[in-house]
Structures are given as C-alpha cells and as structure tokens.
PDB file of N, CA and C in Angstrom:
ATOM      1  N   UNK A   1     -25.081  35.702 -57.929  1.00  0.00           N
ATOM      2  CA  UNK A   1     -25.379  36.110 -56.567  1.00  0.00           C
ATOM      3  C   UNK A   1     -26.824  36.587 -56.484  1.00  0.00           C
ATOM      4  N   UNK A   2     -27.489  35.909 -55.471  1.00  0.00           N
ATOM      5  CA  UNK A   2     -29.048  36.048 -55.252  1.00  0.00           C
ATOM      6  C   UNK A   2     -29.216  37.818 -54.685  1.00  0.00           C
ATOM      7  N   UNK A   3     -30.209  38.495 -55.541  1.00  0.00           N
ATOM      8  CA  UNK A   3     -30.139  39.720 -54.752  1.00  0.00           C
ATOM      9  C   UNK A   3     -31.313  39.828 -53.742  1.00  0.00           C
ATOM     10  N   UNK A   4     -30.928  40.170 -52.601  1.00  0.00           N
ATOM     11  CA  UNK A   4     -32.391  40.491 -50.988  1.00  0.00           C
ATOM     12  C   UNK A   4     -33.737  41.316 -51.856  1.00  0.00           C
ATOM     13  N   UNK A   5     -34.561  40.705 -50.847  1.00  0.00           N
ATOM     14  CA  UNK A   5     -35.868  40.886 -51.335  1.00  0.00           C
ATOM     15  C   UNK A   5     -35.894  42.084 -50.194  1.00  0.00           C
ATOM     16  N   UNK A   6     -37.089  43.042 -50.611  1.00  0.00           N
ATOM     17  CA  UNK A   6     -37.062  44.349 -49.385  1.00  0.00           C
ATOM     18  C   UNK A   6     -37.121  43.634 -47.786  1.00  0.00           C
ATOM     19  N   UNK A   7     -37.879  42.557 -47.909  1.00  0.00           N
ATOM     20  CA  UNK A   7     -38.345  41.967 -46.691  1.00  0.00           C
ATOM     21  C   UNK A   7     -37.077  40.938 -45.801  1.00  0.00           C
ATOM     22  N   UNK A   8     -35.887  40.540 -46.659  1.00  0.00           N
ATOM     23  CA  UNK A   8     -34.915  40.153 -46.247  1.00  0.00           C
ATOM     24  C   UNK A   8     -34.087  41.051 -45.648  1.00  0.00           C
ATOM     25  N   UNK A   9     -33.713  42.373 -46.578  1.00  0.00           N
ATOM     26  CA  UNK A   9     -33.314  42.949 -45.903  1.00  0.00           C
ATOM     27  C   UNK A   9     -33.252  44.396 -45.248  1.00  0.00           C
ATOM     28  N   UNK A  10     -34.443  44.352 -44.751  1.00  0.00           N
ATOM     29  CA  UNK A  10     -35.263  44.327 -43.433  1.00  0.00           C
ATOM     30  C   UNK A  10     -34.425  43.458 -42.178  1.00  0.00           C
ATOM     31  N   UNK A  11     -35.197  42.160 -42.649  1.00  0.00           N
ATOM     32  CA  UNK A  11     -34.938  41.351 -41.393  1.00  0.00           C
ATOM     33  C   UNK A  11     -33.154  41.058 -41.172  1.00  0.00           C
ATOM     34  N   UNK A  12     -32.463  41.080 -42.444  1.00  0.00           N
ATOM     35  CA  UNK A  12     -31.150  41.023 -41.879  1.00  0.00           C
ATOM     36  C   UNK A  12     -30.644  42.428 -41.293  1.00  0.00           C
ATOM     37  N   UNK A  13     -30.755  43.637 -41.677  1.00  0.00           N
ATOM     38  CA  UNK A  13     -30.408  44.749 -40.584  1.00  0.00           C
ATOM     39  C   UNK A  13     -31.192  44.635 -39.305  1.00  0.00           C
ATOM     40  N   UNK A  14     -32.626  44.254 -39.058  1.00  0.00           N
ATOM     41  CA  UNK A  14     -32.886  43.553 -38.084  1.00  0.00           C
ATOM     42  C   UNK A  14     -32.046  42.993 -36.965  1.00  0.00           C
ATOM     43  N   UNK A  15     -31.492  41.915 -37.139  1.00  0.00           N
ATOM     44  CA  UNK A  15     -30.214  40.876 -37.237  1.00  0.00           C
ATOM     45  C   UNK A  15     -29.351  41.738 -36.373  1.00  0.00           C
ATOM     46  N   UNK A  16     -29.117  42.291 -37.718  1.00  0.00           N
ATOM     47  CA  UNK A  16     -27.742  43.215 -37.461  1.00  0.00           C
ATOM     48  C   UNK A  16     -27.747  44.708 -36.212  1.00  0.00           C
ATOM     49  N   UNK A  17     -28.876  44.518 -36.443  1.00  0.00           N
ATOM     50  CA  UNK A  17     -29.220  45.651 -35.026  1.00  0.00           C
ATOM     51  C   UNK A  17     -29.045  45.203 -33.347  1.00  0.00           C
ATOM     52  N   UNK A  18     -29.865  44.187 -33.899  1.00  0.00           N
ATOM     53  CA  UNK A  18     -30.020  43.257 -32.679  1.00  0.00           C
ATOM     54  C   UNK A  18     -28.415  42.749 -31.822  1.00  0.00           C
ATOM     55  N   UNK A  19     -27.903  42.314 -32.876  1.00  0.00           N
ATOM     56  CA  UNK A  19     -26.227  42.149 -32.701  1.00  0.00           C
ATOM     57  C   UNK A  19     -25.348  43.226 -32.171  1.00  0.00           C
ATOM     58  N   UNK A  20     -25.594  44.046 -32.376  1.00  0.00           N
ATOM     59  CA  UNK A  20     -24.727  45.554 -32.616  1.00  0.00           C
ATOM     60  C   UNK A  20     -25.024  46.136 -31.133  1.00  0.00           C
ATOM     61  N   UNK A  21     -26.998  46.240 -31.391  1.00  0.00           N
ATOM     62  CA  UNK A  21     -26.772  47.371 -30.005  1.00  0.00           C
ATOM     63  C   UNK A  21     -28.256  46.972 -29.063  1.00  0.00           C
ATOM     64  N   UNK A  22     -28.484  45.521 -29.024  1.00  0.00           N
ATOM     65  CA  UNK A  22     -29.761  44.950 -28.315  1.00  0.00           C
ATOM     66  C   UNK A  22     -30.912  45.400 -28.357  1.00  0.00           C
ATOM     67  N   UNK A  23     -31.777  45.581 -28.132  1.00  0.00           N
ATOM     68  CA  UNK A  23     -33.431  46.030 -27.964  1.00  0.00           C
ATOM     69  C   UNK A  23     -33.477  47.473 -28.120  1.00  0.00           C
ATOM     70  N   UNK A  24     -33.592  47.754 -29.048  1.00  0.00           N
ATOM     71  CA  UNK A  24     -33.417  49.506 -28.644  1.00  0.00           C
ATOM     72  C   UNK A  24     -34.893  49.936 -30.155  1.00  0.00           C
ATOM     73  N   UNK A  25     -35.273  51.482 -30.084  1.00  0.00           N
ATOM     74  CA  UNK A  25     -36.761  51.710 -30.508  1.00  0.00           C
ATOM     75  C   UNK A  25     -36.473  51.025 -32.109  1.00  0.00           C
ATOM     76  N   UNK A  26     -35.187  51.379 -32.476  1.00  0.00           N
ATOM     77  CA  UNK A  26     -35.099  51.427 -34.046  1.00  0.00           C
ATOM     78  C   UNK A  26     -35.799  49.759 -34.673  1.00  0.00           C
ATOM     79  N   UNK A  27     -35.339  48.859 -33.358  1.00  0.00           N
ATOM     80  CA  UNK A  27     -35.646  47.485 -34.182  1.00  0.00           C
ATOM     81  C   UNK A  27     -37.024  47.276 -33.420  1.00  0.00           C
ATOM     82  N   UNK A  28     -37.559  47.823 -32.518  1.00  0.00           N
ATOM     83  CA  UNK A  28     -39.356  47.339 -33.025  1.00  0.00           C
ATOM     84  C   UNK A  28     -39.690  48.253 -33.748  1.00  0.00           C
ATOM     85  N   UNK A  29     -39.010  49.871 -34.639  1.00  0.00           N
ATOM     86  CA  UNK A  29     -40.139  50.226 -35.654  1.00  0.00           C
ATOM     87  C   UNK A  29     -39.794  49.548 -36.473  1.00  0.00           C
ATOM     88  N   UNK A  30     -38.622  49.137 -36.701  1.00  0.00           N
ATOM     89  CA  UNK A  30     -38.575  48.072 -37.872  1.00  0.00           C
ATOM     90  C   UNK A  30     -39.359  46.541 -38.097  1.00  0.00           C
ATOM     91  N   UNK A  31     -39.906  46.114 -37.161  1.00  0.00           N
ATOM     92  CA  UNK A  31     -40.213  44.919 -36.811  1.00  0.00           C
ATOM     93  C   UNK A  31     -42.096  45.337 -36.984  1.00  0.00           C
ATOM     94  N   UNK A  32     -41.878  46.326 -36.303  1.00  0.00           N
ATOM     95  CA  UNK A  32     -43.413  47.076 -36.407  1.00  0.00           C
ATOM     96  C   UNK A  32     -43.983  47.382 -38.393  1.00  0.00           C
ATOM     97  N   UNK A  33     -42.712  47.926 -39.265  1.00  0.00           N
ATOM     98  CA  UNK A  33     -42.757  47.832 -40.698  1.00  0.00           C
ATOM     99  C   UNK A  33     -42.806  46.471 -41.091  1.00  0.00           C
ATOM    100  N   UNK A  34     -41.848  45.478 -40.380  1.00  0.00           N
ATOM    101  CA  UNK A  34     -42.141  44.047 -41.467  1.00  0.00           C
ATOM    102  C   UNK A  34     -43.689  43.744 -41.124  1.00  0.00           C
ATOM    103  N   UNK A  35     -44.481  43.674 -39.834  1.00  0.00           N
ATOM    104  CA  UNK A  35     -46.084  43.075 -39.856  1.00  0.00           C
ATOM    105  C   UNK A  35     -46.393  43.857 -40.122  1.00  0.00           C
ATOM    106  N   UNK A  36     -46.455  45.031 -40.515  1.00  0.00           N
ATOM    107  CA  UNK A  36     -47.484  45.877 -41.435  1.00  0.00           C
ATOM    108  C   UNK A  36     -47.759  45.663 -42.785  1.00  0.00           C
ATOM    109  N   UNK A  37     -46.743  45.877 -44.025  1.00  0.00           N
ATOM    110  CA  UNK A  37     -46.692  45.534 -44.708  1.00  0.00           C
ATOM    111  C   UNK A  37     -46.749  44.475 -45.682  1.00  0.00           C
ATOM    112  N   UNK A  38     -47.988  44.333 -46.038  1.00  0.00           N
ATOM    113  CA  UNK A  38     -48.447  42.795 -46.478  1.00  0.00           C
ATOM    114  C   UNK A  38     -47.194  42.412 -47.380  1.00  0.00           C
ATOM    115  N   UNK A  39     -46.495  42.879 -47.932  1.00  0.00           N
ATOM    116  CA  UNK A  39     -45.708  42.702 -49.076  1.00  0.00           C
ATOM    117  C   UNK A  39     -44.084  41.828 -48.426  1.00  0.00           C
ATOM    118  N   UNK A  40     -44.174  42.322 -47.125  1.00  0.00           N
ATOM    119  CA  UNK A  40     -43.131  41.855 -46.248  1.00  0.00           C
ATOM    120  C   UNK A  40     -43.096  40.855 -44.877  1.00  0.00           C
ATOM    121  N   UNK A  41     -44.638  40.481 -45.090  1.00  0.00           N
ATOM    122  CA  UNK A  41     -44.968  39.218 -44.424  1.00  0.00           C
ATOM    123  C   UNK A  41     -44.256  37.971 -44.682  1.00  0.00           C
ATOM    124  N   UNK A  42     -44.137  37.456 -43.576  1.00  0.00           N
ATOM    125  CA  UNK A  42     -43.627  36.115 -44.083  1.00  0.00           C
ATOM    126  C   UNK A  42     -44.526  35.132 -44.547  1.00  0.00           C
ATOM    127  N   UNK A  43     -44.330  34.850 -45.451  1.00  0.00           N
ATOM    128  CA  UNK A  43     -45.175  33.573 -46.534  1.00  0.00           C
ATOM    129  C   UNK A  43     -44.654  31.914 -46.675  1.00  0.00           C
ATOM    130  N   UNK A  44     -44.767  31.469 -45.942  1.00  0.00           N
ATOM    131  CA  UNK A  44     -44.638  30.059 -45.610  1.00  0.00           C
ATOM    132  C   UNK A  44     -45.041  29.129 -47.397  1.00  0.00           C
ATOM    133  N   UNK A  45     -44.866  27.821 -47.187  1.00  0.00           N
ATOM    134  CA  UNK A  45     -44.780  27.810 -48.554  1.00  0.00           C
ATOM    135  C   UNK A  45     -46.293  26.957 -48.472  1.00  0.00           C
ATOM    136  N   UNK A  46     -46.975  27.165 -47.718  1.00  0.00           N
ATOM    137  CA  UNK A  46     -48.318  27.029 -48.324  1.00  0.00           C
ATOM    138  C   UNK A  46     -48.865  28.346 -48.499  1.00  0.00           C
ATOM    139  N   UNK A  47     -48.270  29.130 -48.684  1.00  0.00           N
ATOM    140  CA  UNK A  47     -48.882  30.606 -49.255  1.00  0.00           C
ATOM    141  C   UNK A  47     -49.745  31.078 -48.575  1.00  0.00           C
ATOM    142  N   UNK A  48     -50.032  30.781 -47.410  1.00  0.00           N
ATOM    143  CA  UNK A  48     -51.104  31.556 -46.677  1.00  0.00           C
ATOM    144  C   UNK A  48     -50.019  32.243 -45.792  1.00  0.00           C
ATOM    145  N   UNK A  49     -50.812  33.857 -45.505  1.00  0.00           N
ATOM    146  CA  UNK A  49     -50.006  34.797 -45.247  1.00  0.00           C
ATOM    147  C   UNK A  49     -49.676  34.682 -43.766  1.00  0.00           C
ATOM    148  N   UNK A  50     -48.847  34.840 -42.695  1.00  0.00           N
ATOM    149  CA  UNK A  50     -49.014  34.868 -41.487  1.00  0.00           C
ATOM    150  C   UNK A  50     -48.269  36.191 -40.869  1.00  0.00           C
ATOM    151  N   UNK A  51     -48.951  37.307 -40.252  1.00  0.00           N
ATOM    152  CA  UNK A  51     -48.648  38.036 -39.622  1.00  0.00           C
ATOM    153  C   UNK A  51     -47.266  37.668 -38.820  1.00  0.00           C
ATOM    154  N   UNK A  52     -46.613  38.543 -38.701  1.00  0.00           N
ATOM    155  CA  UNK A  52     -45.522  39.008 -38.136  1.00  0.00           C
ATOM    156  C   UNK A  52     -45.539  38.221 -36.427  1.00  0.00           C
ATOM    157  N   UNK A  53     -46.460  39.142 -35.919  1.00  0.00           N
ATOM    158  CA  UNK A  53     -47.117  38.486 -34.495  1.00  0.00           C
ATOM    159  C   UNK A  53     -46.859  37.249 -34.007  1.00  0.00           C
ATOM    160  N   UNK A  54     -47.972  36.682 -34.567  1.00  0.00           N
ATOM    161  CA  UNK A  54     -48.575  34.909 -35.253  1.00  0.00           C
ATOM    162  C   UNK A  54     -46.549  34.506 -34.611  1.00  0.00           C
ATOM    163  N   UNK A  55     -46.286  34.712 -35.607  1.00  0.00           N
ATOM    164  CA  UNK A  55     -44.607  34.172 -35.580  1.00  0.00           C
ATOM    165  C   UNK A  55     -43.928  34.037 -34.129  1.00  0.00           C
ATOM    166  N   UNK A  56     -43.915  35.377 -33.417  1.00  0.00           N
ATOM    167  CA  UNK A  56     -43.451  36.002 -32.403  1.00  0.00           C
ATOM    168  C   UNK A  56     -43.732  34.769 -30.883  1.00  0.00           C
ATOM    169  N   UNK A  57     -45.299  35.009 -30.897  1.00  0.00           N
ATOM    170  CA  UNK A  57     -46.161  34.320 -30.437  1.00  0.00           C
ATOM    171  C   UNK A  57     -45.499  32.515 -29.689  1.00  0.00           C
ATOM    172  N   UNK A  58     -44.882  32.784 -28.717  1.00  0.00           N
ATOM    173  CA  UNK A  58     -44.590  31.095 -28.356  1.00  0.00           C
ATOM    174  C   UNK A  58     -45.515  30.457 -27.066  1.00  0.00           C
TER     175      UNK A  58
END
C-alpha cells in the first residue's frame, strides 16, 4: 500500500472538506498552504514547478 505524500494529503482532506461542508475559511487556508509551499506544489512531469494559482486559473 502506497503511503500519501504531505501534499496528497493535503489535497485529499481538501476533497474531503469540500464534500463535507462546501467553501468555508478552513479549505482556502489550506489551499492557501498547498501554493505556498514549494515542497507541495504540483509538479507536472516535466518538472517545472507550477504554482497552485497557474492551476486554478481557467
């Protein structure tokens, strides 16, 4: 069994917030911790880093 990386789960209580109890402060400070944290950026597999934002962004 694969164990979550900090940045997975993050985004799956994320998820799970979102599910539970809609838009509320807890999941943008959380959302606000994943683009901060370079370590919890999402990294596409050409390895260049892309902000949190960037993503959001349609």
């Amino acid at each position: 069994m694969k164990l979550l990386s900090k940045r997975e789960k993050i985004v799956y209580k994320i998820i799970n917030e979102f599910y539970e109890n809609g838009f509320k402060s807890l999941n943008i400070q959380m959302l606000k911790l994943l683009s901060e944290k370079n370590d919890l950026r999402w990294t596409p597999f050409t390895s260049e880093v892309i902000p949190l934002e960037q993503l959001l962004e349609i």
